[in-house]
Protein backbone atom coordinates (compact mmCIF):
# COMPACT_ATOMS: atom_id res chain seq x y z
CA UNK A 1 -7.90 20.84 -4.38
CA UNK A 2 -10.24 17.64 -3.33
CA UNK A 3 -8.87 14.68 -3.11
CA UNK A 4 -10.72 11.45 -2.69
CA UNK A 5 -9.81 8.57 -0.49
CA UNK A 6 -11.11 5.01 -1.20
CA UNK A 7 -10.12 1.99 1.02
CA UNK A 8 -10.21 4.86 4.16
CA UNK A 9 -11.57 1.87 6.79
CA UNK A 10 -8.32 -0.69 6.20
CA UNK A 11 -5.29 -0.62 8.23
CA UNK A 12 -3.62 1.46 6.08
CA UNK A 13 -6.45 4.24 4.89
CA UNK A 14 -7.41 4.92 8.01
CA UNK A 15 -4.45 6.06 9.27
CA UNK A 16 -3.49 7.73 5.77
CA UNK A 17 -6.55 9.89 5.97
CA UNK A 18 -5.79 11.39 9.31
CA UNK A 19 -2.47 12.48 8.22
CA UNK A 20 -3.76 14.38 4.94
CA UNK A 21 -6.02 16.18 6.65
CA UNK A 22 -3.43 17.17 9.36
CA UNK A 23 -1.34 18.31 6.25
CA UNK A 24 -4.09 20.07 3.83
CA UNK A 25 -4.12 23.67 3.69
CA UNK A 26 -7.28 25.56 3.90
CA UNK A 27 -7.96 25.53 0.55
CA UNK A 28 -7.85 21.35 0.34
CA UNK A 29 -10.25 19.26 0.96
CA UNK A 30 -10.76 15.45 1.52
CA UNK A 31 -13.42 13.23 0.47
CA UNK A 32 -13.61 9.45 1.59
CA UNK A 33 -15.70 6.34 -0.01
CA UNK A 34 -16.68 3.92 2.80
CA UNK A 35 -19.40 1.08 2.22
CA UNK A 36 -21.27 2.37 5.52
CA UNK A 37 -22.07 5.96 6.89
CA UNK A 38 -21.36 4.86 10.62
CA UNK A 39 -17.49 3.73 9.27
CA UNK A 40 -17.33 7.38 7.65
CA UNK A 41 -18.33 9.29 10.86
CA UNK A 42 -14.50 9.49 12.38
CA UNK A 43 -13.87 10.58 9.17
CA UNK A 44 -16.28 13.51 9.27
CA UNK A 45 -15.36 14.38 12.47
CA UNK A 46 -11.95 15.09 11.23
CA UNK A 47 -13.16 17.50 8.35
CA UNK A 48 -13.56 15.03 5.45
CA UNK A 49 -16.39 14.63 3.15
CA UNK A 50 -18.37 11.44 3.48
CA UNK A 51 -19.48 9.16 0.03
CA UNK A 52 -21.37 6.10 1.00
CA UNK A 53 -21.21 3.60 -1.21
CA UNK A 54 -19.05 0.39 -2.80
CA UNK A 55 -16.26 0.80 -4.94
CA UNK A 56 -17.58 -1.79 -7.74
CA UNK A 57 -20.72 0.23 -8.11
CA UNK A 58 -20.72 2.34 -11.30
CA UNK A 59 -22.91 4.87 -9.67
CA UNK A 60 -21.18 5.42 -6.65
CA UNK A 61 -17.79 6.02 -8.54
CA UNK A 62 -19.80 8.95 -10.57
CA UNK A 63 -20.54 10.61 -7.12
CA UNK A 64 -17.05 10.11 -5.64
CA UNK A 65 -14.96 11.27 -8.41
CA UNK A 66 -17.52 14.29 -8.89
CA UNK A 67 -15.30 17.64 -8.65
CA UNK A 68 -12.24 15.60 -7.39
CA UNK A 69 -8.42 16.87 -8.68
CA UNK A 70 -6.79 13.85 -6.94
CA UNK A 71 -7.79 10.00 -6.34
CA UNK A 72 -6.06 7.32 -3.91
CA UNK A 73 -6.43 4.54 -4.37
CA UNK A 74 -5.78 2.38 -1.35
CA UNK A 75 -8.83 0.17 -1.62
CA UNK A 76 -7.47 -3.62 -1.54
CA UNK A 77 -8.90 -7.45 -0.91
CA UNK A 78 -6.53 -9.90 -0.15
CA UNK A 79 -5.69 -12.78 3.13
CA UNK A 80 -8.33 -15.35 2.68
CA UNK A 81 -11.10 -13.66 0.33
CA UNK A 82 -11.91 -16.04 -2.82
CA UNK A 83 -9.51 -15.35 -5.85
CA UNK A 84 -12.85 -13.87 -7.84
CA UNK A 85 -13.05 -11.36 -5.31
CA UNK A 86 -9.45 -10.12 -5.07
CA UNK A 87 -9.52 -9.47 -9.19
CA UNK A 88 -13.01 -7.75 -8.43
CA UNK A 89 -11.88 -5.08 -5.95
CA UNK A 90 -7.97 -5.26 -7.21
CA UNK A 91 -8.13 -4.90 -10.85
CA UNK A 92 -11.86 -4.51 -11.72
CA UNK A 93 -12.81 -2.16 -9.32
CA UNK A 94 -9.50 0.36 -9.61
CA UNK A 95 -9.44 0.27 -13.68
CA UNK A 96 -13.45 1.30 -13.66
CA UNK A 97 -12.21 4.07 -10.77
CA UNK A 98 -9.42 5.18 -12.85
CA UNK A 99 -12.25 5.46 -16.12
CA UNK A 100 -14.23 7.11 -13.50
CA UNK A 101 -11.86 9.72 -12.66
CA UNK A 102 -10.03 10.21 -16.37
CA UNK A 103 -14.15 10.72 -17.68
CA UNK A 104 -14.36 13.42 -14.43
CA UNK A 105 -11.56 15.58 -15.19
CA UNK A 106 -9.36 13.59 -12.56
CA UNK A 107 -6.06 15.71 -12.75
CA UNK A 108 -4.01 13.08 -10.84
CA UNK A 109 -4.40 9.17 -9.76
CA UNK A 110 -2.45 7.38 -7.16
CA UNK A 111 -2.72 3.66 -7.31
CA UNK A 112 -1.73 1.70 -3.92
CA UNK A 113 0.31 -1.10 -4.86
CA UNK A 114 2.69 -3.77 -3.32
CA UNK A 115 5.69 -4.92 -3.67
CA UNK A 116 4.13 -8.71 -4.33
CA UNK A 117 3.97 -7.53 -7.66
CA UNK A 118 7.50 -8.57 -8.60
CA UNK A 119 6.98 -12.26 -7.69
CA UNK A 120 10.37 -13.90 -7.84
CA UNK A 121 13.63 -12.48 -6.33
CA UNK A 122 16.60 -11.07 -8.65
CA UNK A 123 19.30 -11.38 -6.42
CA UNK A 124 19.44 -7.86 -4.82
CA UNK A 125 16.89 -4.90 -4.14
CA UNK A 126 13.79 -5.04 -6.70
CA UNK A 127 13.76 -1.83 -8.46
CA UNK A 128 10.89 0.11 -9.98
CA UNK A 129 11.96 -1.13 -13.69
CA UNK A 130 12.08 -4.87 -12.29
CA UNK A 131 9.26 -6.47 -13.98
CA UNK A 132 6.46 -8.46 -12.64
CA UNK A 133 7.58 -12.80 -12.70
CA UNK A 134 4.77 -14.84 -11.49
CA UNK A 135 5.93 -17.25 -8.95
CA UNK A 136 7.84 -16.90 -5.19
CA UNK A 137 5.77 -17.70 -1.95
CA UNK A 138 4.08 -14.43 -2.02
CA UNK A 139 2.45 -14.66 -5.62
CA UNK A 140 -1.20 -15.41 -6.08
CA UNK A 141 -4.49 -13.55 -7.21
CA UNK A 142 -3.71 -10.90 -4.70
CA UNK A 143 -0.34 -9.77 -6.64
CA UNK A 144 -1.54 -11.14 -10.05
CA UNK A 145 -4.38 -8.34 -9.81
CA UNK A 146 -2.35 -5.38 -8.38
CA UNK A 147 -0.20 -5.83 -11.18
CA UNK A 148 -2.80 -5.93 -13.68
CA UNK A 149 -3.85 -3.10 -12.18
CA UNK A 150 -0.92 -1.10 -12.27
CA UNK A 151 -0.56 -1.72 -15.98
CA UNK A 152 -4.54 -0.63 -16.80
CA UNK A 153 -4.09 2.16 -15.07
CA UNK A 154 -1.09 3.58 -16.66
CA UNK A 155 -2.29 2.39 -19.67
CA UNK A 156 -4.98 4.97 -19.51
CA UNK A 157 -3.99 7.55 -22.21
CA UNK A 158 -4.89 11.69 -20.23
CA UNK A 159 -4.74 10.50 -17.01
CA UNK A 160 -1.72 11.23 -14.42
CA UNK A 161 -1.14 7.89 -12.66
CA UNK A 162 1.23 7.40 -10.26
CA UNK A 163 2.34 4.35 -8.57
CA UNK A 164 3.20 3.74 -4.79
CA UNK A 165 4.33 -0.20 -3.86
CA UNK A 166 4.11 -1.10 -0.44
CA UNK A 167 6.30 -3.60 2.00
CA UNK A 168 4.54 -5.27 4.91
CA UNK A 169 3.00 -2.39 6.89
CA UNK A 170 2.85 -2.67 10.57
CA UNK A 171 2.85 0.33 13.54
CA UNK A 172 0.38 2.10 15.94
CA UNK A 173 -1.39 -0.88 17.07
CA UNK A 174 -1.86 -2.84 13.44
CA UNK A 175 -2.06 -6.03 14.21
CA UNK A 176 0.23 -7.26 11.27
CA UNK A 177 3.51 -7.46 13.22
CA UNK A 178 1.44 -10.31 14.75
CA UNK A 179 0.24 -11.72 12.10
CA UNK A 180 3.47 -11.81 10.70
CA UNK A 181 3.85 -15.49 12.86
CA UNK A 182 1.33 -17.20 10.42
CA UNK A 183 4.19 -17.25 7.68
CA UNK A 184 7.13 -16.79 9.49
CA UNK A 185 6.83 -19.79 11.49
CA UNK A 186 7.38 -21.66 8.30
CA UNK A 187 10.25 -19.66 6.98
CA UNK A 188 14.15 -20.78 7.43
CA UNK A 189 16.01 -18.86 10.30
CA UNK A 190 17.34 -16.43 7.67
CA UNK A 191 14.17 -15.32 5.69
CA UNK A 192 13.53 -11.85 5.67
CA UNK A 193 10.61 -9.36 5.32
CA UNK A 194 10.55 -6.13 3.82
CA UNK A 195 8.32 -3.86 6.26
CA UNK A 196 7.15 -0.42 6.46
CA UNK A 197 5.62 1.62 9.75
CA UNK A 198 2.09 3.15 8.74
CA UNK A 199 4.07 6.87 9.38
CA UNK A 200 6.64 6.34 6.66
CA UNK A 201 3.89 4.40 4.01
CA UNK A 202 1.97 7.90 4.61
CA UNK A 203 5.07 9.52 4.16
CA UNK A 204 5.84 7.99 0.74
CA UNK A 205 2.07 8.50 -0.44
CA UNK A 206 2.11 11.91 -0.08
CA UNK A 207 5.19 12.50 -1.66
CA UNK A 208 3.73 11.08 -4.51
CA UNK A 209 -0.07 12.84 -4.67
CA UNK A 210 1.73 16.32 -4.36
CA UNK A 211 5.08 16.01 -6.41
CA UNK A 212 4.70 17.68 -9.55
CA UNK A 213 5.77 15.85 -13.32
CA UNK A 214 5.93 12.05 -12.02
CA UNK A 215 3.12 11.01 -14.28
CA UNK A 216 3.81 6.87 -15.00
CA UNK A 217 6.42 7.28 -12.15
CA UNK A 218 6.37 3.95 -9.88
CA UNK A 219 7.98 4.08 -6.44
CA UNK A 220 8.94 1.13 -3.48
CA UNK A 221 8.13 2.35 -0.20
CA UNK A 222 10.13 0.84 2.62
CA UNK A 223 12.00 0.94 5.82
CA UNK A 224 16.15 0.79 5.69
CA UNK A 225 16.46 -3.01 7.28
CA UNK A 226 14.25 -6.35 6.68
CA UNK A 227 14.19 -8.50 9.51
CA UNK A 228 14.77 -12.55 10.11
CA UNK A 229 12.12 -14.93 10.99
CA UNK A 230 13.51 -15.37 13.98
CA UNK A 231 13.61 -11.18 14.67
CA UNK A 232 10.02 -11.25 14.12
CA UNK A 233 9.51 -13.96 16.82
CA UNK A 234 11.57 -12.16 19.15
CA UNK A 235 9.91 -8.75 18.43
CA UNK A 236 6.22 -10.72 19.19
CA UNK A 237 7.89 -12.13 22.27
CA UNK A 238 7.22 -15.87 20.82
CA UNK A 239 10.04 -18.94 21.30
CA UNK A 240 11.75 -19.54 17.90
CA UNK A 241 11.04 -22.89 16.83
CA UNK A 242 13.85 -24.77 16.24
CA UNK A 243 13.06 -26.29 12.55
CA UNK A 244 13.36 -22.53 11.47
CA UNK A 245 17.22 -23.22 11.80
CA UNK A 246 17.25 -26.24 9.52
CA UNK A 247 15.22 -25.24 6.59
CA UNK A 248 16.91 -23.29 4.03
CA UNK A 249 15.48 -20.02 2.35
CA UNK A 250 14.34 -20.82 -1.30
CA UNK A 251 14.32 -17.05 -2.32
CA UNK A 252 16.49 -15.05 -0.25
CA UNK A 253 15.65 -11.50 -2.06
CA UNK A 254 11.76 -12.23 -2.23
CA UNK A 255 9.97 -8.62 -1.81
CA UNK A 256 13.25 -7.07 -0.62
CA UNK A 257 13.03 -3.19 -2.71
CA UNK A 258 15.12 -0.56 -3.26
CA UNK A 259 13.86 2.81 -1.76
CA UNK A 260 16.75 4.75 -4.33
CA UNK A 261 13.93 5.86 -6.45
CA UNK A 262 11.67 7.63 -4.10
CA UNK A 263 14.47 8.88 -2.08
CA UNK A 264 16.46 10.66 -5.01
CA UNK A 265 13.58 11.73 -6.38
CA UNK A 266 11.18 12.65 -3.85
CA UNK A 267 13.40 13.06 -0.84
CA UNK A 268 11.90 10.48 1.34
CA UNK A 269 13.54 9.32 4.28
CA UNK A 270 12.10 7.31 7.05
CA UNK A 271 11.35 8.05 10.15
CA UNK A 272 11.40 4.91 11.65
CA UNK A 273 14.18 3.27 9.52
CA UNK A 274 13.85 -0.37 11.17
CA UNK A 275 11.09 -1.67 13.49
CA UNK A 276 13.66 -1.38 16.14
CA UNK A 277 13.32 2.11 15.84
CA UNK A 278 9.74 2.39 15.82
CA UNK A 279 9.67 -0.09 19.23
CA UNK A 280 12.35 2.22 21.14
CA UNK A 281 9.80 5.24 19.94
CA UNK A 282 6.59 3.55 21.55
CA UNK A 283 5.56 3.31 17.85
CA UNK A 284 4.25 -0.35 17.83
């Protein structure tokens, strides 16, 4: 089996990558897209194959997808990069990869979503059969395109897609939990976010390459317990500000998912079930 890896130099691919090699058995291999040869040599180091070249390049996709059996699809543009470019690299560039792989003989495709694609709270969890409602503080090109996305894709009639949606990702030095602040600052006392350590969003992904008969099958990755505004300026170390306790929270179940799916189904559980967890483990 050879899977191929796009989106391998991001916060999230590059510490995917690591753990499917640890995990392949001898008879697997893994093959990465990155845009420069210098960015692929940890890679290579590691035992993976090495395809130079960009993702909305019709040539390059011919060479990655060459003898491939699986595709991941973590590739993503979002936080600050012009609306035109997010549909090029979110939409564009994974529908043409998903063509790519169907024309190859691509047994199985898994697209790397998020949970932005819902948009607007229902009042509890967001499950798998929610559908995407444009709006909430969250929606923009960024979620507009994954969810176009996701719908191409599984649109495409012989080829195995799978879905994975992720929370907020954050662990082993990512500077996310961070960058959390630049919203959360803004948010009422009581606003939560829906996060995921990089362990358990590796966890969830390769539950869903290797499980057999899930083809169409969309599943929320997450941690057990969203935290406050004012737990993620604890957690940085930062002084709440005190307008967080007088605003009120416009959408209190905005990007909150239900993991039910993915753990009936797929049996995940996560390791680090809160970020608490993950600080008391040296995990951060």
């Amino acid at each position: 089996m050879l899977t191929l890896v796009t989106g391998t130099t991001g916060q999230v691919g590059r510490r995917f990558v690591p753990r499917l090699l640890a995990q392949a058995r001898p008879e697997e291999r893994v093959r990465v897209l990155v845009r420069d040869s210098a960015r692929g040599e940890p890679f290579a180091e590691l035992g993976a194959e090495v395809v130079v070249g960009d993702l909305r390049d019709a040539d390059v996709l011919g060479k990655a997808v060459a003898g491939v059996d699986a595709v991941v699809n973590v590739a993503a543009s979002f936080r600050g990069v012009p609306d035109e470019e997010a549909w090029a690299v979110n939409r564009d560039a994974a529908v043409e990869l998903g063509r790519a792989a169907l024309a190859s003989g691509v047994r199985r495709f898994v697209q790397v979503s998020t949970g932005v694609v819902y948009g607007t709270g229902r009042g509890r969890p967001l499950t798998e059969d929610d559908e995407s409602r444009p709006g909430g503080a969250w929606w923009g090109a960024y979620g507009e395109s994954k969810s176009a996305a996701e719908r191409e894709l599984l649109a495409l009639e012989g080829l195995d897609v799978r879905v994975g949606r992720l929370p907020f990702v954050y662990g082993e030095g990512d500077p996310h939990l961070a960058q959390s602040l630049i919203w959360a600052k803004g948010w009422a006392a009581t606003q939560r976010l829906h996060m995921g350590h990089h362990v358990d969003v590796a966890q969830g992904l390769l539950r869903i390459l290797h499980a057999p008969g899930i083809a169409g099958r969309i599943y929320n990755i997450a941690d057990d317990a969203p935290v406050t505004a004012v737990e993620l300026h604890q957690l940085n170390g930062v002084e709440i500000p005190q307008e967080l306790y007088s605003r009120t929270d416009p959408d209190p179940w905005l990007c909150i998912t239900s993991t039910e799916r993915i753990r009936r189904e797929l049996g995940y559980r996560p390791l680090y079930p809160s970020v608490y967890a993950a600080r008391d483990a040296g995990a951060l």
